[in-house]
Protein backbone atom coordinates (compact mmCIF):
# COMPACT_ATOMS: atom_id res chain seq x y z
CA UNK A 1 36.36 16.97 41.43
CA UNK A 2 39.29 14.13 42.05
CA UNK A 3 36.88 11.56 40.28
CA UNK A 4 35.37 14.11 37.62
CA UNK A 5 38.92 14.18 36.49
CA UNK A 6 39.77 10.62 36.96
CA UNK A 7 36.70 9.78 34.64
CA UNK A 8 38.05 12.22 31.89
CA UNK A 9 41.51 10.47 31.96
CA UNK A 10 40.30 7.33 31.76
CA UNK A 11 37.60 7.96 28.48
CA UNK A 12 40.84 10.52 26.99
CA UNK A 13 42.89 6.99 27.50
CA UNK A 14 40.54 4.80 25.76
CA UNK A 15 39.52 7.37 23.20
CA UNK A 16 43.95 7.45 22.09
CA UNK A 17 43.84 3.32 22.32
CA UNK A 18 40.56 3.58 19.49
CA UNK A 19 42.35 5.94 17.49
CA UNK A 20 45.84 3.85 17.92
CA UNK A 21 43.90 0.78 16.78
CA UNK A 22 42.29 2.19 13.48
CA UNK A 23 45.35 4.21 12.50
CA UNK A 24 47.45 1.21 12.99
CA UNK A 25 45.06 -1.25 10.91
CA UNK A 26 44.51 0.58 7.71
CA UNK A 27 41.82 -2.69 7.05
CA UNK A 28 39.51 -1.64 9.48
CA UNK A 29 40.35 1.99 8.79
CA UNK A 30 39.30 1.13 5.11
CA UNK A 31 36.50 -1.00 5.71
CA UNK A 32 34.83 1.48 8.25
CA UNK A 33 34.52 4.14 5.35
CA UNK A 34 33.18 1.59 2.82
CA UNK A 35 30.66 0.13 5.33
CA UNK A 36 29.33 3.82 6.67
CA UNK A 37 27.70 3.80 3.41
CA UNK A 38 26.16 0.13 3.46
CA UNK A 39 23.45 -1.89 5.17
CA UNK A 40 24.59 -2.89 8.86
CA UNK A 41 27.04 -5.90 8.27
CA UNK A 42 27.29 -9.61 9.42
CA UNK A 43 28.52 -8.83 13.05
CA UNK A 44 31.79 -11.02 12.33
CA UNK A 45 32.75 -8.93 9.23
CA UNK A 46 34.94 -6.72 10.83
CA UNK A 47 36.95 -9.84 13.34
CA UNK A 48 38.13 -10.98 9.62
CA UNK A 49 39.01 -7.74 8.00
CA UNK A 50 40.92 -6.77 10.37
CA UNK A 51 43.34 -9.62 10.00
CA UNK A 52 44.08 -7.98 6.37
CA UNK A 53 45.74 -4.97 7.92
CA UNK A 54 47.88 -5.68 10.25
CA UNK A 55 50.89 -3.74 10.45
CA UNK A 56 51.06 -2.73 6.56
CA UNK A 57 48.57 -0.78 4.00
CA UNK A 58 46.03 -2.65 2.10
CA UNK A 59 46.74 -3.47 -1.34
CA UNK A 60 44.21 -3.16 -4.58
CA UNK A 61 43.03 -7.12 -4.45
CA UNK A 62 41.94 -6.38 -0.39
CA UNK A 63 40.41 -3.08 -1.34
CA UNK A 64 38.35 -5.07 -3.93
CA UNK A 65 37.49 -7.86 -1.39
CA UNK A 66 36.16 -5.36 1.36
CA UNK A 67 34.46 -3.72 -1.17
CA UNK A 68 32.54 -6.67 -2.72
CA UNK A 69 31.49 -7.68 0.94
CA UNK A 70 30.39 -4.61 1.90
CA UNK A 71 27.63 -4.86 -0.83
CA UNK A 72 26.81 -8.22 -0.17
CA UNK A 73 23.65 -9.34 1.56
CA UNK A 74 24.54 -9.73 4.95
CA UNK A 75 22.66 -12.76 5.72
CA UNK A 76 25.12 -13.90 3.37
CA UNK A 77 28.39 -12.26 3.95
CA UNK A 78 29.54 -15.52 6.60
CA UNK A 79 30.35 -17.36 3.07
CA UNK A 80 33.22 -15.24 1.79
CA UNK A 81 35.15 -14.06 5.42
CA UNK A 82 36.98 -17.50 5.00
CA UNK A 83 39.03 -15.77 1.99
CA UNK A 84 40.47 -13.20 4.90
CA UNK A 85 40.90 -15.87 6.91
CA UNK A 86 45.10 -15.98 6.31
CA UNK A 87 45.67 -12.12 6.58
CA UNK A 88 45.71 -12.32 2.53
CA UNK A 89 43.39 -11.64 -0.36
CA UNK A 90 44.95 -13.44 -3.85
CA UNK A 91 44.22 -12.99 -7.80
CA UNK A 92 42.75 -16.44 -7.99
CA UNK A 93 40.30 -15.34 -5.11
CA UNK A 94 38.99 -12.32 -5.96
CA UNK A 95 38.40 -14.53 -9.78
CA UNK A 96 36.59 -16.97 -7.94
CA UNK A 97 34.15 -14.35 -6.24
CA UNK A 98 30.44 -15.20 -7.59
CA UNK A 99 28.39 -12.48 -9.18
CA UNK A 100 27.48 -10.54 -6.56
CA UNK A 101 24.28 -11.28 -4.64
CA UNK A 102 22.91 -7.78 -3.38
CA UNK A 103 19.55 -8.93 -1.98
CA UNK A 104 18.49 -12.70 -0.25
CA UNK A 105 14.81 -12.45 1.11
CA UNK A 106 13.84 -15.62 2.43
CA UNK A 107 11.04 -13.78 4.67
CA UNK A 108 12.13 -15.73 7.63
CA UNK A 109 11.08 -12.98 9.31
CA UNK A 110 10.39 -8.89 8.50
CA UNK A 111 13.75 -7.37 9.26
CA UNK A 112 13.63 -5.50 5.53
CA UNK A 113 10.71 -4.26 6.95
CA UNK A 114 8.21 -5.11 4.43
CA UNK A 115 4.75 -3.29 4.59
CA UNK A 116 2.03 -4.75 6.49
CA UNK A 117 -1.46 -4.02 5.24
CA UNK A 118 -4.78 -5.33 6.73
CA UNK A 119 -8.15 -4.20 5.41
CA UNK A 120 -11.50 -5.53 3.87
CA UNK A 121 -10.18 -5.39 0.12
CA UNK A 122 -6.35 -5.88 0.84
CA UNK A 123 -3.99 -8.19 2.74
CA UNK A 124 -0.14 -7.91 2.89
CA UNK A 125 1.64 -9.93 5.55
CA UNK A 126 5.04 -11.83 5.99
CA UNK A 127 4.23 -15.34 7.64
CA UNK A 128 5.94 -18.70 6.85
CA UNK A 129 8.83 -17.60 5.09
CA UNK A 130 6.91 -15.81 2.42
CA UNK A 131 5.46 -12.26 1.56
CA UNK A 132 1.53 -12.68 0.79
CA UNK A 133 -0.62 -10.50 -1.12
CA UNK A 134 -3.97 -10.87 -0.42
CA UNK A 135 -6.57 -8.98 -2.44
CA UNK A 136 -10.10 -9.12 -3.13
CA UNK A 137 -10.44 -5.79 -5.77
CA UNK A 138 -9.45 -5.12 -9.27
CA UNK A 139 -6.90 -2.64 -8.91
CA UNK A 140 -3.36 -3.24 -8.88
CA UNK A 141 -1.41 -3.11 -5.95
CA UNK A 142 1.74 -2.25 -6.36
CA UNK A 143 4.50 -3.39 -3.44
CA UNK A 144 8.14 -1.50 -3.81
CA UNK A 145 11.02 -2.98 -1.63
CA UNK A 146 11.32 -1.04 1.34
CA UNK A 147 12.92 1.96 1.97
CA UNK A 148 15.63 0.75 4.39
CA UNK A 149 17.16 -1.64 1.24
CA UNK A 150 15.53 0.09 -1.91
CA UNK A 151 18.95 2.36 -2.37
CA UNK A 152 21.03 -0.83 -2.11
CA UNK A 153 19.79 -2.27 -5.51
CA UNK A 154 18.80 1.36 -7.43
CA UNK A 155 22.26 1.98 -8.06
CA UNK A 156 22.98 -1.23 -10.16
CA UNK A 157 21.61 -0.50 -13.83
CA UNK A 158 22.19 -4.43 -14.35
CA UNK A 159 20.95 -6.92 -12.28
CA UNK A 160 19.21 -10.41 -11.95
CA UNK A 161 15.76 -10.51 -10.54
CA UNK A 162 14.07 -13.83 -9.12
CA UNK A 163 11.43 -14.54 -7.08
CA UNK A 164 9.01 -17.90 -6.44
CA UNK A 165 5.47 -17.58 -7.05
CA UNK A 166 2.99 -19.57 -5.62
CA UNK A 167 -0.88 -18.71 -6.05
CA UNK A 168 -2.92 -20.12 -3.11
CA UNK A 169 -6.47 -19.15 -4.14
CA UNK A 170 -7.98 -17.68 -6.55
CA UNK A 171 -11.51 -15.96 -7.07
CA UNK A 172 -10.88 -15.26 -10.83
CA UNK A 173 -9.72 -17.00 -13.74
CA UNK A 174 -8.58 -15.76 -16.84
CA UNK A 175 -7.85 -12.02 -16.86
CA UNK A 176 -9.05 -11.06 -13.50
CA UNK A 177 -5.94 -12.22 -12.04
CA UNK A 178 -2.47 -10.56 -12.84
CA UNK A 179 0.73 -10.65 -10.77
CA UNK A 180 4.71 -10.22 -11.27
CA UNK A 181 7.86 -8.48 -11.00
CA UNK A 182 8.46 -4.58 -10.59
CA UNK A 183 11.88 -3.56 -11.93
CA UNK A 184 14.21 -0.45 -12.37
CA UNK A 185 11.48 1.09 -9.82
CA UNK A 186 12.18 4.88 -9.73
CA UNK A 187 8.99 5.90 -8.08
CA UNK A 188 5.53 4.38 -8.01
CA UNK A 189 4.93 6.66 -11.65
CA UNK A 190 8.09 5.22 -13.50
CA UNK A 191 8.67 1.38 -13.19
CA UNK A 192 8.89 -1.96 -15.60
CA UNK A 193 6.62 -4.73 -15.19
CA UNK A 194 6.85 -7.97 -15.78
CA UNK A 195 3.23 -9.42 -15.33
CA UNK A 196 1.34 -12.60 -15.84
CA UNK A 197 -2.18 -12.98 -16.54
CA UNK A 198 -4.83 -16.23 -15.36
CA UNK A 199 -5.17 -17.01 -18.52
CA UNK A 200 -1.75 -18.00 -18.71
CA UNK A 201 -0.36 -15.58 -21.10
CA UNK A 202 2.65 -12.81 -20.11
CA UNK A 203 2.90 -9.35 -21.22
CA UNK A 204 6.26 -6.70 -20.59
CA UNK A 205 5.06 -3.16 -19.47
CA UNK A 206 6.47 -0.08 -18.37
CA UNK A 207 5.19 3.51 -16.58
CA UNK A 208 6.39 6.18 -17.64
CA UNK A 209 5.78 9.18 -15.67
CA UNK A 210 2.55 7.55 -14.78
CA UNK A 211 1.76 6.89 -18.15
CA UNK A 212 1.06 2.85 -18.64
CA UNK A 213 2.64 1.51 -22.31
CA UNK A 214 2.76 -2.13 -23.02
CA UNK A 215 7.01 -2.75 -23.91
CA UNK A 216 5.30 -6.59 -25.17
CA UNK A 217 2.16 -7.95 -25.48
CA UNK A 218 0.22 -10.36 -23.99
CA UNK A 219 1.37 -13.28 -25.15
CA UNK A 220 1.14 -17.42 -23.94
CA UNK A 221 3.44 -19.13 -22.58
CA UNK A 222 4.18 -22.30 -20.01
CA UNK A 223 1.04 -23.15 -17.96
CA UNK A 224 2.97 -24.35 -15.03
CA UNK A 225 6.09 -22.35 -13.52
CA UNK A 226 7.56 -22.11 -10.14
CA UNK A 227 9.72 -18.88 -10.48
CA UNK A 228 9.25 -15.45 -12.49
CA UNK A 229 12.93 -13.80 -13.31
CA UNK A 230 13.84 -10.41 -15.30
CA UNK A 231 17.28 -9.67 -16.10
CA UNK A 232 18.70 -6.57 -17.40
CA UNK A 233 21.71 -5.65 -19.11
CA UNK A 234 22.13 -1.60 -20.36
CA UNK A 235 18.76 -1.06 -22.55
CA UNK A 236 18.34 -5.44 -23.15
CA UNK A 237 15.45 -7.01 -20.82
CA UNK A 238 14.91 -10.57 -21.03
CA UNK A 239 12.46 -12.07 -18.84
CA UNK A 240 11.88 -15.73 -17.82
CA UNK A 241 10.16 -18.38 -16.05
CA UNK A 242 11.56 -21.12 -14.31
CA UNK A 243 9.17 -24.82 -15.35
CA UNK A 244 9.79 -27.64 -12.73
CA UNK A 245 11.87 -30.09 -14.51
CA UNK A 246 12.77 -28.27 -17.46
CA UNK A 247 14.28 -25.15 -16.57
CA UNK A 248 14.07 -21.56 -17.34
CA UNK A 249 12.15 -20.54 -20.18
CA UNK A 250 12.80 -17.05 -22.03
CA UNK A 251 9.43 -15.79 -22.39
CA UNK A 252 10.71 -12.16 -23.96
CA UNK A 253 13.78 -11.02 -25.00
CA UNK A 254 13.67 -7.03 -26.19
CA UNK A 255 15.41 -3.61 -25.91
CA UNK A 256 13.74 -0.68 -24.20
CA UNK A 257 15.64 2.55 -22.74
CA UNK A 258 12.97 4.30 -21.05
CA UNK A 259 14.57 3.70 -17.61
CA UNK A 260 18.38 3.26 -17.15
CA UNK A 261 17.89 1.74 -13.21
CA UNK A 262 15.76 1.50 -10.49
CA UNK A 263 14.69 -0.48 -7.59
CA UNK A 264 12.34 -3.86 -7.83
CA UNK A 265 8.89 -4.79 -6.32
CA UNK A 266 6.05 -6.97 -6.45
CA UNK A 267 2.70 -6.72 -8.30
CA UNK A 268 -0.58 -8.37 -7.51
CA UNK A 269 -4.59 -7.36 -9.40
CA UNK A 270 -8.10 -9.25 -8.72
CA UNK A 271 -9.37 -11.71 -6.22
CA UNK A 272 -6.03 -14.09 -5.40
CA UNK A 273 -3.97 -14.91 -2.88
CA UNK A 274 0.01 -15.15 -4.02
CA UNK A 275 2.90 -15.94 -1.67
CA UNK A 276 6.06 -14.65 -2.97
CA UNK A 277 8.79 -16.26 -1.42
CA UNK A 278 13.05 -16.38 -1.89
CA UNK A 279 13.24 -13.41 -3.84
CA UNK A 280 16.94 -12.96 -5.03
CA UNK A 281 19.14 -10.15 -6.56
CA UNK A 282 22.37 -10.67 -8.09
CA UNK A 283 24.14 -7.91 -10.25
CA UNK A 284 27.33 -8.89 -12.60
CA UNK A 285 30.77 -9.11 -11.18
CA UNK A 286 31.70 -7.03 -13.33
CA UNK A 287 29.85 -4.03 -12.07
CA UNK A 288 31.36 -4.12 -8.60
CA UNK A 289 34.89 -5.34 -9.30
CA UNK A 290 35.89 -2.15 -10.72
């Protein structure tokens, strides 16, 4: 009995010294609540925070700063925990925050946990720091971000979506071979699509409510391109591709209102083999830093 209620002083004890330490660090207090809500955090977040709270309540400009981190990628988050770094978040800091990068997938390894597919017809596998999609039928296969990070990037209506694009083999030519972006993903019945054909061309399509209607039309453009990128701002979508050497090149630029947000996702249709590879999300400042 003597120990029973030696054991219960001692956890009552360190249960008061956890509840001393977050009442008397209003940072950590603060950041807790933000990050319950978030994707499991750089394990060194929290060392820095804390050193914004010590002994006095967090003003706006550190409520800002935990807030912008806490919706950063965390393979990324170890490149702004300097700014904390002297107990003190300034004006000119939070001004010199980038745009904020939601979503880095260099597909180092699977820890979005990507979907794995292995039959006859249809291949999907992360290997060598890409995402392939191998396919030997003629019906599209559509590939959503998982579930674990697909609420992290639904709730921006405006973002930046990039990916690289490189098509191993081929089967087809022409227009047996289509691949590209999935954007503002609702569902698998209400998405955008940004899609290029073998035959070089590009066409801008959306589904809504599982009904397919084509937003632009095929059309050609640059033979060669390393990168496919959509960006949306309130009912503008402007898509691009990125040519070695020259830069990005605006392939459409139109207005279209049918969905306000959504998700993103990957695309693939015929015999081909595509590796899809540094795949990149970054929403305004302006939509975080509010």
């Amino acid at each position: 009995m003597r120990r029973i209620i030696l054991g219960l002083e001692v956890l009552t004890l360190l249960a008061l010294a956890s509840l001393a330490f977050a009442v008397g660090n209003p940072a950590l207090n603060y950041a807790e609540s933000v990050f319950f809500n978030e994707r499991k955090p750089n394990p060194e977040v929290f060392s820095f925070i804390k050193k914004l709270g010590d002994d006095r309540k967090l003003d706006d400009l550190e409520k800002l700063y935990i807030n912008y981190i806490a919706q950063v990628d965390p393979k990324l988050q170890h490149k702004f925990l300097s700014y904390a770094m002297d107990g003190n978040i300034t004006e000119s800091e939070i001004d010199s925050l980038p745009d904020l990068h939601v979503l880095y997938e260099d597909f180092v390894d699977n820890r979005n946990g990507w979907p794995e597919v292995s039959t006859y017809e249809r291949r999907i596998y992360v290997a060598n720091g890409g995402l392939f999609i191998q396919m030997e039928r003629q019906d599209l296969t559509a590939l959503c971000l998982p579930a674990s990070v697909q609420p992290y990037i639904s709730r921006y209506a405006n973002y930046s979506y990039s990916v690289d694009i490189a098509v191993k083999e081929s089967g087809y030519t022409g227009t047996d071979v289509i691949y590209g972006l999935m954007f503002r993903v609702k569902d698998l019945d209400n998405f955008y699509m940004f899609l290029h054909r073998g035959d070089g061309s590009f066409s801008l399509q959306v589904l809504d409510k599982g009904k397919p209607r084509i937003v632009k039309d095929w059309a050609k453009g640059p033979l060669s391109f390393s990168i496919m990128k959509v960006v949306t701002d309130g009912d503008k979508i402007s898509c691009y591709v990125l040519v070695p050497g020259e830069g990005d090149k605006k392939i459409f630029e139109t207005r279209d209102s049918t969905i306000s947000s959504g998700g993103i996702g990957l695309v693939a249709m015929g015999s081909v083999k595509i590796k899809f590879t540094n795949l990149n999300v970054i929403v305004p400042k302006g939509e975080v830093l509010r």
